[in-house]
C-alpha atoms as a PDB file:
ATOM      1  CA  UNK A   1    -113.999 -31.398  -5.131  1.00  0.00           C
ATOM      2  CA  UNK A   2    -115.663 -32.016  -2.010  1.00  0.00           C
ATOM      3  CA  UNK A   3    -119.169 -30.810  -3.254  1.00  0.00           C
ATOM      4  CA  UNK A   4    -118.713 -33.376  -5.615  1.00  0.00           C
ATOM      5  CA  UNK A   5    -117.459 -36.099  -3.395  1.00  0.00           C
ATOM      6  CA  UNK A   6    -120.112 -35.326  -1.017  1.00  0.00           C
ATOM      7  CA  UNK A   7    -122.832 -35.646  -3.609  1.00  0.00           C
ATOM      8  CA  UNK A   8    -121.448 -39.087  -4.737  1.00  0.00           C
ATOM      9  CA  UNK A   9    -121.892 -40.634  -1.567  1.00  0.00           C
ATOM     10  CA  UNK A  10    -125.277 -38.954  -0.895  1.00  0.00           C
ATOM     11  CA  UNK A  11    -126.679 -40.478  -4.528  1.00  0.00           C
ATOM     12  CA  UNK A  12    -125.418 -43.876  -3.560  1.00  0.00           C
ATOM     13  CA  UNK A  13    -126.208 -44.015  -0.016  1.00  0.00           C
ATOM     14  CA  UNK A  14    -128.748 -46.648   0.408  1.00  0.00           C
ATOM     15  CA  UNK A  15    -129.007 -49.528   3.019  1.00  0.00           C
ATOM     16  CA  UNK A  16    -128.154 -51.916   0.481  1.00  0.00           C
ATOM     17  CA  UNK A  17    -124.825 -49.806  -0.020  1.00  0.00           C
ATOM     18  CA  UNK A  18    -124.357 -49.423   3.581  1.00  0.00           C
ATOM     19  CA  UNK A  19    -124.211 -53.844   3.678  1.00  0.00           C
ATOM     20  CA  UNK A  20    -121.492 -53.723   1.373  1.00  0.00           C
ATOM     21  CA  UNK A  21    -119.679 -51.630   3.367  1.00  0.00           C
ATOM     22  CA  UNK A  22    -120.358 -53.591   6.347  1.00  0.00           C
ATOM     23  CA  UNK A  23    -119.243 -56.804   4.441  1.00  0.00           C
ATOM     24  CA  UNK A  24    -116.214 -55.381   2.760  1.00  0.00           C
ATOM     25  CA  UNK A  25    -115.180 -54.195   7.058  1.00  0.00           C
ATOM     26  CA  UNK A  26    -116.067 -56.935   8.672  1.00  0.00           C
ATOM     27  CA  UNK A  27    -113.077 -59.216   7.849  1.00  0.00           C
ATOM     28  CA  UNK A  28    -110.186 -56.633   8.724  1.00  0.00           C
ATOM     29  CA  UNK A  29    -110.885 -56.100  12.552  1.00  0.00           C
ATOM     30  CA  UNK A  30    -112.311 -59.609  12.929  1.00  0.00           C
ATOM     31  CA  UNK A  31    -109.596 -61.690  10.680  1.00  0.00           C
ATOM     32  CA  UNK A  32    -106.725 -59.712   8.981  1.00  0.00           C
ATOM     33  CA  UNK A  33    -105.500 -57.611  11.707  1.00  0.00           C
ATOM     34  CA  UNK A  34    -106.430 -60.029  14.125  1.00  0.00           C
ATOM     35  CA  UNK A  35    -103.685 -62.649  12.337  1.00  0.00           C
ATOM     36  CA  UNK A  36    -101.393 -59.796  12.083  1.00  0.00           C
ATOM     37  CA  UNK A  37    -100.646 -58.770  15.341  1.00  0.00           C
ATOM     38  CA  UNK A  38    -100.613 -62.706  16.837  1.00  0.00           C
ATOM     39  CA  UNK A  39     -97.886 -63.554  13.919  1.00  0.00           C
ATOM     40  CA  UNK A  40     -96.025 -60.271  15.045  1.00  0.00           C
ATOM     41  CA  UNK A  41     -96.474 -61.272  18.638  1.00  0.00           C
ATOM     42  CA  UNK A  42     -95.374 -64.742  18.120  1.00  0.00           C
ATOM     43  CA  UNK A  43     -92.322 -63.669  16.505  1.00  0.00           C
ATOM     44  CA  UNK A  44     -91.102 -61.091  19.062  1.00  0.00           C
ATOM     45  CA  UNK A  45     -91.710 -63.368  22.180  1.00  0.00           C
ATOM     46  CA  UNK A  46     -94.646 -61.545  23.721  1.00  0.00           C
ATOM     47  CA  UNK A  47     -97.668 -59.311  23.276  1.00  0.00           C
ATOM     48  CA  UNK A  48     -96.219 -55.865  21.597  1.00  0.00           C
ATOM     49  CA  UNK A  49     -99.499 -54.735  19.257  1.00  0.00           C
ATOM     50  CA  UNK A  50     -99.243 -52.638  16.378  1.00  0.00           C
ATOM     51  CA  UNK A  51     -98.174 -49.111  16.608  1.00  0.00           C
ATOM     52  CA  UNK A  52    -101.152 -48.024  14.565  1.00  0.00           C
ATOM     53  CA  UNK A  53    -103.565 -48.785  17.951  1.00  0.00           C
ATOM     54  CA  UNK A  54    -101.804 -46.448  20.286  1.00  0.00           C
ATOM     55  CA  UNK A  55    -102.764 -43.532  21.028  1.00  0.00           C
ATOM     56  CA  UNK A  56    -100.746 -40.396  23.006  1.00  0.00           C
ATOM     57  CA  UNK A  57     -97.346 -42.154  22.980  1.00  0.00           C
ATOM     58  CA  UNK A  58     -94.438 -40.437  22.711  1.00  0.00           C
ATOM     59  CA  UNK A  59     -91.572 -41.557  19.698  1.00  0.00           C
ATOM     60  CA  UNK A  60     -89.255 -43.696  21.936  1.00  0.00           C
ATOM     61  CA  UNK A  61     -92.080 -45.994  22.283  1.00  0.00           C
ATOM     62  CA  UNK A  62     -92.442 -46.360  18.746  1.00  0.00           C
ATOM     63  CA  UNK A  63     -88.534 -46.784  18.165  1.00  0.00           C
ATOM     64  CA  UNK A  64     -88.665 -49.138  21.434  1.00  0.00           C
ATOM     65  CA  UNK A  65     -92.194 -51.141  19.574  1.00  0.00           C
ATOM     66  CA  UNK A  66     -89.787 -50.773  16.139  1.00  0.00           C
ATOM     67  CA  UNK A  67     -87.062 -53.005  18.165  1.00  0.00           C
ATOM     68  CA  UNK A  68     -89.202 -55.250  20.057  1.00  0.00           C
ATOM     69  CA  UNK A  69     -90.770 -56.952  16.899  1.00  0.00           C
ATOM     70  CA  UNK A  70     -87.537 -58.027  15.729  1.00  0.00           C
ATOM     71  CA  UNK A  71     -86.599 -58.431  11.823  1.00  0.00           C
ATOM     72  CA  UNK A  72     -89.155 -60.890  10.660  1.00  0.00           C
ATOM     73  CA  UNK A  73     -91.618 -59.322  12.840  1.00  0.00           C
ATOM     74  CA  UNK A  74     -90.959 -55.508  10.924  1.00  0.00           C
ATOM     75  CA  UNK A  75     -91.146 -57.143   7.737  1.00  0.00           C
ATOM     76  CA  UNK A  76     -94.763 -59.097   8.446  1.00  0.00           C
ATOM     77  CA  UNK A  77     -95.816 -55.442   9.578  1.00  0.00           C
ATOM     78  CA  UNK A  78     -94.409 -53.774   6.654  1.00  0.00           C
ATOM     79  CA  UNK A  79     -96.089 -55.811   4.594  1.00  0.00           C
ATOM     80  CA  UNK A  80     -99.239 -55.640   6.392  1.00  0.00           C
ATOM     81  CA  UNK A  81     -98.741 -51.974   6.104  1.00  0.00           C
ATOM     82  CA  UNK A  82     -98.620 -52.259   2.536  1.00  0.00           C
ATOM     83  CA  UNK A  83    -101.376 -54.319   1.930  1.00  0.00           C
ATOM     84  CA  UNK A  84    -104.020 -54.794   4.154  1.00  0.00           C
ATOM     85  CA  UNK A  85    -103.489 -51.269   5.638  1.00  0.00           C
ATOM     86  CA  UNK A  86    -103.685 -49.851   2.350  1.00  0.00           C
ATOM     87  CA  UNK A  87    -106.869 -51.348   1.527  1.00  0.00           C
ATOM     88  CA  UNK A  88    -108.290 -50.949   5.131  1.00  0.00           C
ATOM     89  CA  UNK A  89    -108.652 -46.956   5.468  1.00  0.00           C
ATOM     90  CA  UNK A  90    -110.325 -47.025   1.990  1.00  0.00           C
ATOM     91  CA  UNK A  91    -113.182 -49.454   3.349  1.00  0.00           C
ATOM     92  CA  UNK A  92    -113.730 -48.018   6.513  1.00  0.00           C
ATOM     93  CA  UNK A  93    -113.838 -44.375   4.772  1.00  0.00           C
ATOM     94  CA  UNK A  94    -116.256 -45.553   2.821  1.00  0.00           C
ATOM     95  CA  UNK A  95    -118.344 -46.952   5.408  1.00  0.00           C
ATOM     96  CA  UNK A  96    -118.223 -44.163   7.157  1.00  0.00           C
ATOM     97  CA  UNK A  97    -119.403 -41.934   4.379  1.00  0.00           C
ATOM     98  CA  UNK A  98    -121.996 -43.809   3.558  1.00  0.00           C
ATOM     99  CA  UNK A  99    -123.489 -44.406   7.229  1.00  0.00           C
ATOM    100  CA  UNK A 100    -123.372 -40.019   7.966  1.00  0.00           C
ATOM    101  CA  UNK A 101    -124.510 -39.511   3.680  1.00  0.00           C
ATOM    102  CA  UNK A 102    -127.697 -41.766   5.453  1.00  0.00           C
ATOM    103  CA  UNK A 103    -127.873 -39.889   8.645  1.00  0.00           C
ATOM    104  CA  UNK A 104    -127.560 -36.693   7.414  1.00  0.00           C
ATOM    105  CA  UNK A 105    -129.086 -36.663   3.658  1.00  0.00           C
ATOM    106  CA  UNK A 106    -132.109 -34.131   3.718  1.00  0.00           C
ATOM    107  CA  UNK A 107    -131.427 -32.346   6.651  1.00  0.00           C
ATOM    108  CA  UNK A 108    -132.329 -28.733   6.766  1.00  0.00           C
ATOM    109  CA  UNK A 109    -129.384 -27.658   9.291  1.00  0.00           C
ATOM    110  CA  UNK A 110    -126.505 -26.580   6.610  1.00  0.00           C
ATOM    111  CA  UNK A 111    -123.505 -27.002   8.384  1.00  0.00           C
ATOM    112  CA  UNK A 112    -123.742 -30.623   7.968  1.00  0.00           C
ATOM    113  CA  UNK A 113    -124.310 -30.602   4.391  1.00  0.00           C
ATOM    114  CA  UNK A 114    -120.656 -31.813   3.524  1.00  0.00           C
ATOM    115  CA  UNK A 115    -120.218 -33.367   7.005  1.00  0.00           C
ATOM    116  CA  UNK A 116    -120.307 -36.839   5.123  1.00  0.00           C
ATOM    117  CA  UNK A 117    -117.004 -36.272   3.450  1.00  0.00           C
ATOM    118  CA  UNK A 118    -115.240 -35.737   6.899  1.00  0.00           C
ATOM    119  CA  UNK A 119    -114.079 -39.380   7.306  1.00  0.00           C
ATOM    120  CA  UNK A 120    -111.938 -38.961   4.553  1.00  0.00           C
ATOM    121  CA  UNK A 121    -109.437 -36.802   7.153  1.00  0.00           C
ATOM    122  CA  UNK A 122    -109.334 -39.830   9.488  1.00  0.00           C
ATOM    123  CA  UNK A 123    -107.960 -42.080   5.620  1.00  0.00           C
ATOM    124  CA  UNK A 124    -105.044 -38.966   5.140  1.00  0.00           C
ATOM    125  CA  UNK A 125    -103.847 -39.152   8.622  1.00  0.00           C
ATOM    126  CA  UNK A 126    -103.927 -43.274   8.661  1.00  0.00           C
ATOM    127  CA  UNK A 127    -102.024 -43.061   5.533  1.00  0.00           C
ATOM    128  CA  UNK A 128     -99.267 -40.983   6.719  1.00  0.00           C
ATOM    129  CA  UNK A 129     -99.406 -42.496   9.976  1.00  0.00           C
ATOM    130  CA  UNK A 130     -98.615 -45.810   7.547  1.00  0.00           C
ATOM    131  CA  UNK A 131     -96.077 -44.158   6.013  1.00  0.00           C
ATOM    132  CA  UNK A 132     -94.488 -43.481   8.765  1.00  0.00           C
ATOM    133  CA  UNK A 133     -94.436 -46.881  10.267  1.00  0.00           C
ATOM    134  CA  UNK A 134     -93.011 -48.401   7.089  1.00  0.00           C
ATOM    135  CA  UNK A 135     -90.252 -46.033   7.292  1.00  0.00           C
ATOM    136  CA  UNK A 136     -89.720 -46.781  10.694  1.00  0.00           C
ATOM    137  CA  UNK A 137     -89.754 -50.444   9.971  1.00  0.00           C
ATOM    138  CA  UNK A 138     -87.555 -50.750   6.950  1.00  0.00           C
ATOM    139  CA  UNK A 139     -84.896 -48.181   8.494  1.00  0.00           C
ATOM    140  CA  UNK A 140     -84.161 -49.768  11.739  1.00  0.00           C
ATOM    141  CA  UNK A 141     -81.849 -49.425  13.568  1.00  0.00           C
ATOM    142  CA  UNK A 142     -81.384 -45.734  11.886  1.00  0.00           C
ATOM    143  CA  UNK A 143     -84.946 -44.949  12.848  1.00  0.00           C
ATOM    144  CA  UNK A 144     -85.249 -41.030  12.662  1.00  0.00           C
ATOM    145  CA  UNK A 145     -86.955 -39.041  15.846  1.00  0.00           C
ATOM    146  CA  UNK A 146     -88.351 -36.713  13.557  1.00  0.00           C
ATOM    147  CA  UNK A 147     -90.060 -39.331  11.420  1.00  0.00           C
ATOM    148  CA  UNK A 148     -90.990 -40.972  14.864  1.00  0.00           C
ATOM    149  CA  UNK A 149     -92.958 -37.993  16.492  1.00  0.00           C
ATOM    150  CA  UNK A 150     -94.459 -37.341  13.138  1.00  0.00           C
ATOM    151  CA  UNK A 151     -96.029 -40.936  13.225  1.00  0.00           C
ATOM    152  CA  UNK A 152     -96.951 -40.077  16.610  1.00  0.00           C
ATOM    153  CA  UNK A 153     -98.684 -36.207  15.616  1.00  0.00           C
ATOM    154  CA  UNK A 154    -100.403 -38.048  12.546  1.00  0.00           C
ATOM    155  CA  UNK A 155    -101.734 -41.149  15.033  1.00  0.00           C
ATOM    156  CA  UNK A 156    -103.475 -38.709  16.901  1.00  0.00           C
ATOM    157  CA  UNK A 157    -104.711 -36.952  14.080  1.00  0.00           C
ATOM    158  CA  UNK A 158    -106.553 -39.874  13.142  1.00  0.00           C
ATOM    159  CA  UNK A 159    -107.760 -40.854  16.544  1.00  0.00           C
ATOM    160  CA  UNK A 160    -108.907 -37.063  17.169  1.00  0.00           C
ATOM    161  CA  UNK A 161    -111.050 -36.966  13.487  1.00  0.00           C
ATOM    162  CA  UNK A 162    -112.212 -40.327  13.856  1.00  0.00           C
ATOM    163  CA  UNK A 163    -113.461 -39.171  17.657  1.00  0.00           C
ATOM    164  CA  UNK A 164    -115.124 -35.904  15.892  1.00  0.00           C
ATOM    165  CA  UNK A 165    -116.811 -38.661  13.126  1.00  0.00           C
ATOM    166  CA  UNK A 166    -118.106 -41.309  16.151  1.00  0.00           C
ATOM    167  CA  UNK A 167    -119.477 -38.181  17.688  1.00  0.00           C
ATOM    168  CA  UNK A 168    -121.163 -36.788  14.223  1.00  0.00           C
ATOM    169  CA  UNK A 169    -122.746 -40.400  13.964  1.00  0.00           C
ATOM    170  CA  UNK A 170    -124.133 -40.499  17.296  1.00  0.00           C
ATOM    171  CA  UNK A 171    -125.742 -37.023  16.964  1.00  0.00           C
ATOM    172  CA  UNK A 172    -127.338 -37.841  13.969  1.00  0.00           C
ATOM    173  CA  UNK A 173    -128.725 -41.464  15.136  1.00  0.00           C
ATOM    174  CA  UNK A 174    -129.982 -39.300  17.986  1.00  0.00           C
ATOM    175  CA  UNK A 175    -131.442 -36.573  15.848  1.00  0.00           C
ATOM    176  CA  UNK A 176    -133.309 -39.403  13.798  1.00  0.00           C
ATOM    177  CA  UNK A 177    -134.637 -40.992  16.799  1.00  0.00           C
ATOM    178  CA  UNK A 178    -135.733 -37.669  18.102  1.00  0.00           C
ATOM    179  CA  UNK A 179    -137.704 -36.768  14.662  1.00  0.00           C
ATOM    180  CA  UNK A 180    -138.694 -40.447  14.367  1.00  0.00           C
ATOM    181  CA  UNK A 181    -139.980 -40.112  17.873  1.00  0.00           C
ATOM    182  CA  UNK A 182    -141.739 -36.650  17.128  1.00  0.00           C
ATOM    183  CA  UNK A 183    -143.488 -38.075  14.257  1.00  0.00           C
ATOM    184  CA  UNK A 184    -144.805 -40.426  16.493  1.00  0.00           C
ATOM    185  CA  UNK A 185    -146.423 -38.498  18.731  1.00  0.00           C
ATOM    186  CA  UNK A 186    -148.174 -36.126  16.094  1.00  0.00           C
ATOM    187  CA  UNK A 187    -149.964 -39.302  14.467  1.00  0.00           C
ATOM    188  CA  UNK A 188    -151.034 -40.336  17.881  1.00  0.00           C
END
């Protein structure tokens, strides 16, 4: 399945594939989310943040973050969660996929072949992170510890693959500026 996958998003990688991405992003960091957290702010009295954002936090901070936001506040974030965060990890997958399917398409070095398929770890572990959060949400004040530190093992899942992608991207933009480089200086 993931030779397949992986071959998808090599066929359609393209820069005009790679805008789309860009445009279908853009508005979740810079508006959704944005209006999320300030509506779930506003409604528990002060800055608290989304638990999704954290990273190395034990589960009494989420069950303490669970509290703070108060019962209008867990519902806006449950339904945020339900939503917006559904739709978000699909988009930024994609983008992802696309942007290493362009940095890595045609290289010789095999390991990498299927390396374009890797940001779909970082949408499983967002997921259940989700999951997990709704859970949390709709079950306070009966929030389970267990569920808690699983929200917390899956949020650093997703920070930890997404870490392992940022770094994949930024070796390949430096491999192509290397062989861009090269190319260079044997015309010269």
């Amino acid at each position: 399945m993931t030779n397949n996958l992986s071959r998808f998003f090599y066929r359609i990688a393209s820069w005009k594939t790679l805008l789309l991405a860009v445009v279908l992003y853009v508005p979740f960091p810079a508006y959704v989310f944005k209006s999320l957290e300030e509506r779930m702010n506003t409604l528990a009295g002060r800055p608290i943040g989304p638990i999704d954002l954290l990273t190395g936090y034990d589960p009494d901070r989420i069950r303490q973050m669970v509290a703070a936001y108060g019962p209008e506040g867990r519902d806006i974030y449950a339904q945020g969660e339900l939503t917006a965060d559904l739709a978000y990890p699909v988009i930024y997958t994609f983008l992802f996929c696309i942007i290493l399917s362009m940095l890595f398409r045609n290289r010789p070095y095999a390991p990498f072949r299927r390396v374009n398929v890797l940001p779909l770890g970082i949408m499983g572990f967002d997921l259940l992170e989700n999951a997990c959060i709704v859970y949390l949400l709709w079950t306070y004040p009966a929030s389970s510890a267990t569920v808690a530190s699983f929200c917390s093992v899956f949020t650093n899942l997703k920070w930890g693959v997404s870490m392992v992608v940022l770094g994949l991207v930024l070796y390949g933009l430096a491999r192509q500026l290397t062989g861009s480089q090269a190319r260079l200086s044997d015309r010269a």
